[in-house]
Protein backbone atom coordinates (compact mmCIF):
# COMPACT_ATOMS: atom_id res chain seq x y z
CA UNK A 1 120.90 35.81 174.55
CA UNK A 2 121.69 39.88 175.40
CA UNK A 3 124.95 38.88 173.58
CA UNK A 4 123.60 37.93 170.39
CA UNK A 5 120.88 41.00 170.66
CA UNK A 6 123.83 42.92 170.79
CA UNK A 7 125.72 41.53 167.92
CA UNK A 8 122.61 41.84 165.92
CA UNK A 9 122.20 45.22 166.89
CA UNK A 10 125.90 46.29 165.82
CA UNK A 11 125.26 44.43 162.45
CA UNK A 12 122.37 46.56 161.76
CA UNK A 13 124.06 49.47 162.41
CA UNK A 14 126.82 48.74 160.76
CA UNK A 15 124.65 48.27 157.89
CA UNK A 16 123.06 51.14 157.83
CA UNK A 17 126.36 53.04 158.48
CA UNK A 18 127.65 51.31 154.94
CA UNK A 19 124.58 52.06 153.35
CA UNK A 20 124.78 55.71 154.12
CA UNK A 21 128.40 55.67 152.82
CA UNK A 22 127.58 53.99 149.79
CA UNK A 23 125.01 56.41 149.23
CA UNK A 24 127.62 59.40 149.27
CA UNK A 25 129.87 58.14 147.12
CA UNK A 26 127.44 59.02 144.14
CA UNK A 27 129.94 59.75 140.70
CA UNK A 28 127.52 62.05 138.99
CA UNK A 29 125.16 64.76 139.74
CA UNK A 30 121.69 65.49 137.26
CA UNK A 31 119.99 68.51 137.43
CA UNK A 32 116.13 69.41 135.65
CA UNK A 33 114.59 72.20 135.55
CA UNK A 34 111.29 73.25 134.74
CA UNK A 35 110.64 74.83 130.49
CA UNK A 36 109.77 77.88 131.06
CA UNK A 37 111.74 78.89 128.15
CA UNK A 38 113.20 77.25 125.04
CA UNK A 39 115.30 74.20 126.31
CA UNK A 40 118.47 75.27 124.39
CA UNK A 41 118.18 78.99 126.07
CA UNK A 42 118.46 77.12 129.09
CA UNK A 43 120.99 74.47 129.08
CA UNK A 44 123.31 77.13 127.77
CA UNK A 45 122.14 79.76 130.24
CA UNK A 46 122.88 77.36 133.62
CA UNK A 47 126.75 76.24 131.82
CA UNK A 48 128.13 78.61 134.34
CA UNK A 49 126.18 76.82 137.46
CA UNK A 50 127.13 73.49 136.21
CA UNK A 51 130.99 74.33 135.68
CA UNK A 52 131.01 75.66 139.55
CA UNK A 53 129.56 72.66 140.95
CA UNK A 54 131.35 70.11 138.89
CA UNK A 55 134.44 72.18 139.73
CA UNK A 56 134.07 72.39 143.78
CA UNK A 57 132.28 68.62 144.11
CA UNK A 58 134.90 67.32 141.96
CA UNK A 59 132.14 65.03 140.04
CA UNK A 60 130.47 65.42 136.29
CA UNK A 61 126.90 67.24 136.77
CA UNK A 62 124.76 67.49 133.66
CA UNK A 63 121.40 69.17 132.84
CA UNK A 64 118.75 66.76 131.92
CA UNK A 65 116.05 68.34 129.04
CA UNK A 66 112.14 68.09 129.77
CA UNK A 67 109.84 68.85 127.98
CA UNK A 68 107.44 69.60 130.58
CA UNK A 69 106.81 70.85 134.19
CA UNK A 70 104.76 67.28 134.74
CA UNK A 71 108.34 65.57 133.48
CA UNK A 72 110.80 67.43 136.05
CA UNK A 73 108.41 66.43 138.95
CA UNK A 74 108.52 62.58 137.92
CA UNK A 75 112.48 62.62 138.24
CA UNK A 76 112.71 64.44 141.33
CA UNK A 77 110.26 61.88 142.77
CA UNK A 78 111.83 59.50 141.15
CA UNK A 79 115.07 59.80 141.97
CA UNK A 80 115.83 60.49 138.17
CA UNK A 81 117.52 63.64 139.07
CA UNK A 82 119.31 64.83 142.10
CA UNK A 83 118.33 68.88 142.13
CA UNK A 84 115.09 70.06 140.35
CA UNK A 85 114.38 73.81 139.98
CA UNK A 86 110.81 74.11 139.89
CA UNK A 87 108.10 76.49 140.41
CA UNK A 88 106.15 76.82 143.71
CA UNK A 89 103.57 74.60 142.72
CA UNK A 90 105.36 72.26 141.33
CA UNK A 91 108.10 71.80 143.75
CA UNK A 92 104.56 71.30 146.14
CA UNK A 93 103.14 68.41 143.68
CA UNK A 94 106.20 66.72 144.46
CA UNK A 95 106.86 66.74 148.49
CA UNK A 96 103.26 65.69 147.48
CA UNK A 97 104.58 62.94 146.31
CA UNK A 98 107.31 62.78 148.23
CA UNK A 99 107.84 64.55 151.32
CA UNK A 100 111.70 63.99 151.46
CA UNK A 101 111.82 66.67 148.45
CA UNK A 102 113.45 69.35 149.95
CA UNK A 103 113.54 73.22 149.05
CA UNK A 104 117.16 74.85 149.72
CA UNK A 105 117.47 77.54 147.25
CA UNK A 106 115.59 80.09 145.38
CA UNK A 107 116.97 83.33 143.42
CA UNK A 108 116.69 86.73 144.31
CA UNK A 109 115.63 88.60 141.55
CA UNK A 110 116.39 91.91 139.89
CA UNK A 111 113.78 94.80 139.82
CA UNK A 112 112.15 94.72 136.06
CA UNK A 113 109.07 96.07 134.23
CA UNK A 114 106.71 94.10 135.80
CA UNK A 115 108.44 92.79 139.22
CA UNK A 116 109.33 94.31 141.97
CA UNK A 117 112.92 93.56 143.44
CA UNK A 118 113.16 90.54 145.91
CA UNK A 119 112.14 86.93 146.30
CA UNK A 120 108.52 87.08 145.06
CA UNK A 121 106.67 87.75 141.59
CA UNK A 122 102.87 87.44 140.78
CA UNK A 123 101.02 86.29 138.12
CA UNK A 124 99.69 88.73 135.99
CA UNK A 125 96.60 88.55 133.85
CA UNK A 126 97.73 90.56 129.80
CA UNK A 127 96.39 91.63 127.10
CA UNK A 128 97.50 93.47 124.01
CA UNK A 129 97.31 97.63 124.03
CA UNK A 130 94.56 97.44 121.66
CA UNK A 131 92.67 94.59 123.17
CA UNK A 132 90.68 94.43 126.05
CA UNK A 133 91.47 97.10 128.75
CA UNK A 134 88.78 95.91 131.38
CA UNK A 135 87.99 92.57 133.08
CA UNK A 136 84.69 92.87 131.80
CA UNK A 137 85.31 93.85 128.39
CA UNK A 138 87.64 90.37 128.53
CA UNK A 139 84.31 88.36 129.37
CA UNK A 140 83.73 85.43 127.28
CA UNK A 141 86.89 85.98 125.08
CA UNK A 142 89.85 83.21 124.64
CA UNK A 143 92.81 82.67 127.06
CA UNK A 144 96.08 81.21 127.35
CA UNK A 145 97.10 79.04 130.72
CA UNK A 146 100.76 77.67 130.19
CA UNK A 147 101.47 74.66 132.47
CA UNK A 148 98.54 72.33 134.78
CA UNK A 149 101.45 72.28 137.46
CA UNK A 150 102.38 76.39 136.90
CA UNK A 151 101.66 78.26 140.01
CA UNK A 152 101.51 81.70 138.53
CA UNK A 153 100.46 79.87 135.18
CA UNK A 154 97.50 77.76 136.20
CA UNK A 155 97.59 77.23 139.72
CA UNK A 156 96.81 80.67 141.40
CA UNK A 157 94.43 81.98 137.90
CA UNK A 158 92.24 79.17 138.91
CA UNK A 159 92.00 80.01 142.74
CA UNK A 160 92.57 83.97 142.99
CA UNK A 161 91.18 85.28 139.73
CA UNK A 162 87.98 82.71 139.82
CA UNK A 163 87.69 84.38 143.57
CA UNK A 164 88.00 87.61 142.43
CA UNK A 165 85.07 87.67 139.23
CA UNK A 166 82.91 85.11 141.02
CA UNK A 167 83.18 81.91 138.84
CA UNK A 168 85.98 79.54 137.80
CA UNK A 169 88.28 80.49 135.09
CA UNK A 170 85.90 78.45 132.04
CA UNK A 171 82.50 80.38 132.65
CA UNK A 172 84.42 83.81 132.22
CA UNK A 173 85.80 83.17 129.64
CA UNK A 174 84.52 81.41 126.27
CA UNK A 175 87.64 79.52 125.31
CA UNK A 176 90.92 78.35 128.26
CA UNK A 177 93.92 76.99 126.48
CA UNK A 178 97.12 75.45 127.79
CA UNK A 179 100.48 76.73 125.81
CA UNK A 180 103.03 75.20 127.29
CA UNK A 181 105.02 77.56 128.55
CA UNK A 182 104.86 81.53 129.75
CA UNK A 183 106.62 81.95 126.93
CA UNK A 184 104.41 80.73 124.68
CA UNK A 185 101.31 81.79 126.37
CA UNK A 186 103.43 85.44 125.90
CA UNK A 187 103.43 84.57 121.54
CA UNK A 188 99.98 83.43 121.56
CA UNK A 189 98.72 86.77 122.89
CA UNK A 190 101.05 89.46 120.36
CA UNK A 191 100.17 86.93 117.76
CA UNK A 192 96.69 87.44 118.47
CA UNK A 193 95.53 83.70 118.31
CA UNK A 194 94.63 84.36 122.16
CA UNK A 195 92.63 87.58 123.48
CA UNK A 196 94.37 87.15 126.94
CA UNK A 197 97.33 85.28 128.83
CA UNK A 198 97.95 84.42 132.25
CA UNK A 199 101.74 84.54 132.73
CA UNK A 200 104.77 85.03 135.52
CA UNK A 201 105.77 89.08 135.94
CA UNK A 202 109.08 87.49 135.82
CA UNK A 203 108.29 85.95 131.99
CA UNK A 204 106.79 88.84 131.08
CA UNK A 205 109.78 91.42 131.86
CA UNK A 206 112.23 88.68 130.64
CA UNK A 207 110.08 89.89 127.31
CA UNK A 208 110.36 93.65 128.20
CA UNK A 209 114.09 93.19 128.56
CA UNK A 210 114.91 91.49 125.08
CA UNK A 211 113.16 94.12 123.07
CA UNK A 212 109.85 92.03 122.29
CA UNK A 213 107.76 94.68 124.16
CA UNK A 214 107.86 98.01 124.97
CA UNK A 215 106.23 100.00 127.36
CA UNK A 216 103.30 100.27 125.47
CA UNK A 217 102.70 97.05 124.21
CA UNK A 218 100.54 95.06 126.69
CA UNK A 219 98.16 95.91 129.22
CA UNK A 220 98.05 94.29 132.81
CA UNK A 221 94.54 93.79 133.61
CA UNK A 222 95.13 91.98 136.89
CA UNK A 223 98.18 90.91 139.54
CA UNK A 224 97.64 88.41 142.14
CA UNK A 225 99.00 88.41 145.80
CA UNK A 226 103.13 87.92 146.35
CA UNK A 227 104.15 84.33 145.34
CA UNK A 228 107.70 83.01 146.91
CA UNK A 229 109.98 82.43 143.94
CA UNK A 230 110.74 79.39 142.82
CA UNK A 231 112.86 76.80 144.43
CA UNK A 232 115.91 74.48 143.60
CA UNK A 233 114.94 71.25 145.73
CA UNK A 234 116.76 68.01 146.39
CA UNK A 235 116.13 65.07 146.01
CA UNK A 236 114.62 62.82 148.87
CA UNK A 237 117.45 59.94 148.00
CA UNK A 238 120.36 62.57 148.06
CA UNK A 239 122.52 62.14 150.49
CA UNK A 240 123.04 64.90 153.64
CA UNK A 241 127.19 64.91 153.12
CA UNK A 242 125.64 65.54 149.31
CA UNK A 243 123.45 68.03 150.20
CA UNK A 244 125.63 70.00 152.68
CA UNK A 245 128.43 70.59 149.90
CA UNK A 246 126.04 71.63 147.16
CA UNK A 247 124.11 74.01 149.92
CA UNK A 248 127.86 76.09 150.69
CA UNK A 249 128.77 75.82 146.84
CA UNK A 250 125.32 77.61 145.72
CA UNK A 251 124.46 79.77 148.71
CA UNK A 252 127.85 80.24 150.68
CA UNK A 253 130.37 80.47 148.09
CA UNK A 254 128.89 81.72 144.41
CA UNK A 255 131.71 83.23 142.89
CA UNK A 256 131.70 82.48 139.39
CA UNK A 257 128.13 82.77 138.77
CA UNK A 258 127.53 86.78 137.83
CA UNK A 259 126.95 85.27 134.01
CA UNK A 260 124.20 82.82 135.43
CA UNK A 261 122.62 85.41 137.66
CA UNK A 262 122.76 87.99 134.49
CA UNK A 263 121.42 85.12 132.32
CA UNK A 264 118.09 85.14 135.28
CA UNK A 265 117.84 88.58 136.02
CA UNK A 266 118.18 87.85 139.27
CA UNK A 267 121.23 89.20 142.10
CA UNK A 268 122.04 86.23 143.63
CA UNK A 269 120.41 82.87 145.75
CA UNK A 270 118.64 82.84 149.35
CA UNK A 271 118.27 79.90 151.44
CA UNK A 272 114.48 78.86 151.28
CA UNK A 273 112.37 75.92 153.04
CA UNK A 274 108.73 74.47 152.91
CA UNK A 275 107.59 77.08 154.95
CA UNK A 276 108.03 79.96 152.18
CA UNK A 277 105.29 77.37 150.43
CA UNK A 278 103.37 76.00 152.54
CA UNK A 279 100.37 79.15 151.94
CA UNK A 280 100.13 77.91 148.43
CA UNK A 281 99.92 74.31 149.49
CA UNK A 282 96.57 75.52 150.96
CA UNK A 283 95.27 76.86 147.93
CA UNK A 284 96.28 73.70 146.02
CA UNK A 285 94.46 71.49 148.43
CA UNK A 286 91.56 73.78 148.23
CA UNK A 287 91.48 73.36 144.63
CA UNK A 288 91.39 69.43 144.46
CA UNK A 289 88.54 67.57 144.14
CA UNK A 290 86.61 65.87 147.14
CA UNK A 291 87.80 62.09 146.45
């Protein structure tokens, strides 16, 4: 009887053992990331990140296009893509989801405009020169959100900045739209079809720095606290051999990559984990509902 426990034993494990192998000997690599500009811009900005890794894991790796923030977490839960870069929040909607998602990157970025040089950015609350140049005299005017699952976009506007005037984010003001993107949220507000956007620093010097604004041009009417940037994350049915390659390619070896590190404004990548997040989880779960 110990005999055949034994050879039952072995058989799992030597199941296991083949399923682990089969699982590493994935062909392809997919990679989203989150729309916080035009999708184009992108997929011709991260050519340089996808030519290193398909060069050093020997493999094809393509960039899949969504069209939303809500989209990129459904295939890293999914399984639909392998490596996700998403923003604080969203990356946190996901382990949600799926605990087995699993930060290992995020970009260090330059010093701009609106930013300070490092590994953090804040959301920052704009106007137009002419507009409003108080939080008061912004009272019960219109203004532009860009993404539900944005952290410096949605997320932290609707816990910090409700905080900080005293009442959530639709009594201040008369009208609260979504754009779609910081981008957008950025038109909407020189346009003037919004009196006031909440958008990343980040967004906003990415703006400064390709001659849409000027010094002058917009006034910051409020900054939240330091948010971690955002993460690349793995998927939770990568495999560890997987994982370990792409985690030397991107953080131990980058050489190649000064055009995709111009292309963020940002000097190079810094290992990250949940911890960096975990604070905003808090907020998050302070936000939700009572079910």
């Amino acid at each position: 009887m110990r005999a055949v426990k034994i050879f039952v034993g072995l058989m799992l494990l030597l199941t296991l053992l083949g399923t682990a192998q089969a699982d590493c000997r994935q062909q392809s690599l997919r990679l989203a990331v989150i729309p916080k500009k035009s999708m184009d811009v992108l997929v011709r900005e991260y050519q340089p990140l996808l030519q290193r890794l398909r060069r050093e894991l020997g493999m094809p790796v393509e960039i899949v296009s969504m069209s939303s923030y809500e989209s990129v977490i459904d295939a890293i839960v999914s399984g639909g893509v392998d490596i996700a870069w998403l923003g604080p929040a969203s990356y946190l909607m996901a382990y949600q989801r799926d605990p087995r998602v699993e930060p290992f990157a995020s970009l260090a970025i330059e010093q701009g405009h609106f930013t300070p040089a490092g590994h953090h950015y804040q959301a920052l609350l704009l106007t137009r020169r002419e507009g409003a140049r108080s939080l008061e005299a912004l009272r019960g005017s219109r203004v532009a959100l860009s993404d539900p699952a944005s952290t410096s976009g949605s997320v932290v506007p609707n816990s910090e900045f409700s905080a900080a005037v005293g009442q959530p984010l639709g009594a201040f003001f008369a009208s609260v739209v979504y754009s779609g993107s910081h981008d957008k949220s950025l038109d909407a507000v020189l346009e003037g079809r919004v009196d006031a956007a909440f958008v990343a620093s980040v967004r906003a010097d990415a703006y400064f720095n390709s001659g849409r604004i000027g010094n002058e041009t917009l006034n910051v009417l409020w900054r939240s606290e330091r948010i971690y940037y955002d993460p690349y994350v793995f998927s939770g049915s990568l495999c560890p051999a997987l994982k370990a390659r792409i985690r030397t390619v991107m953080l131990d070896q980058p050489q190649g990559l000064e055009a995709f590190f111009a292309s963020q404004h940002a000097t190079g990548l810094a290992p990250v984990s949940h911890a960096e997040y975990a604070p905003l989880l808090r907020m998050m779960q302070a936000q939700s509902p009572a079910p």
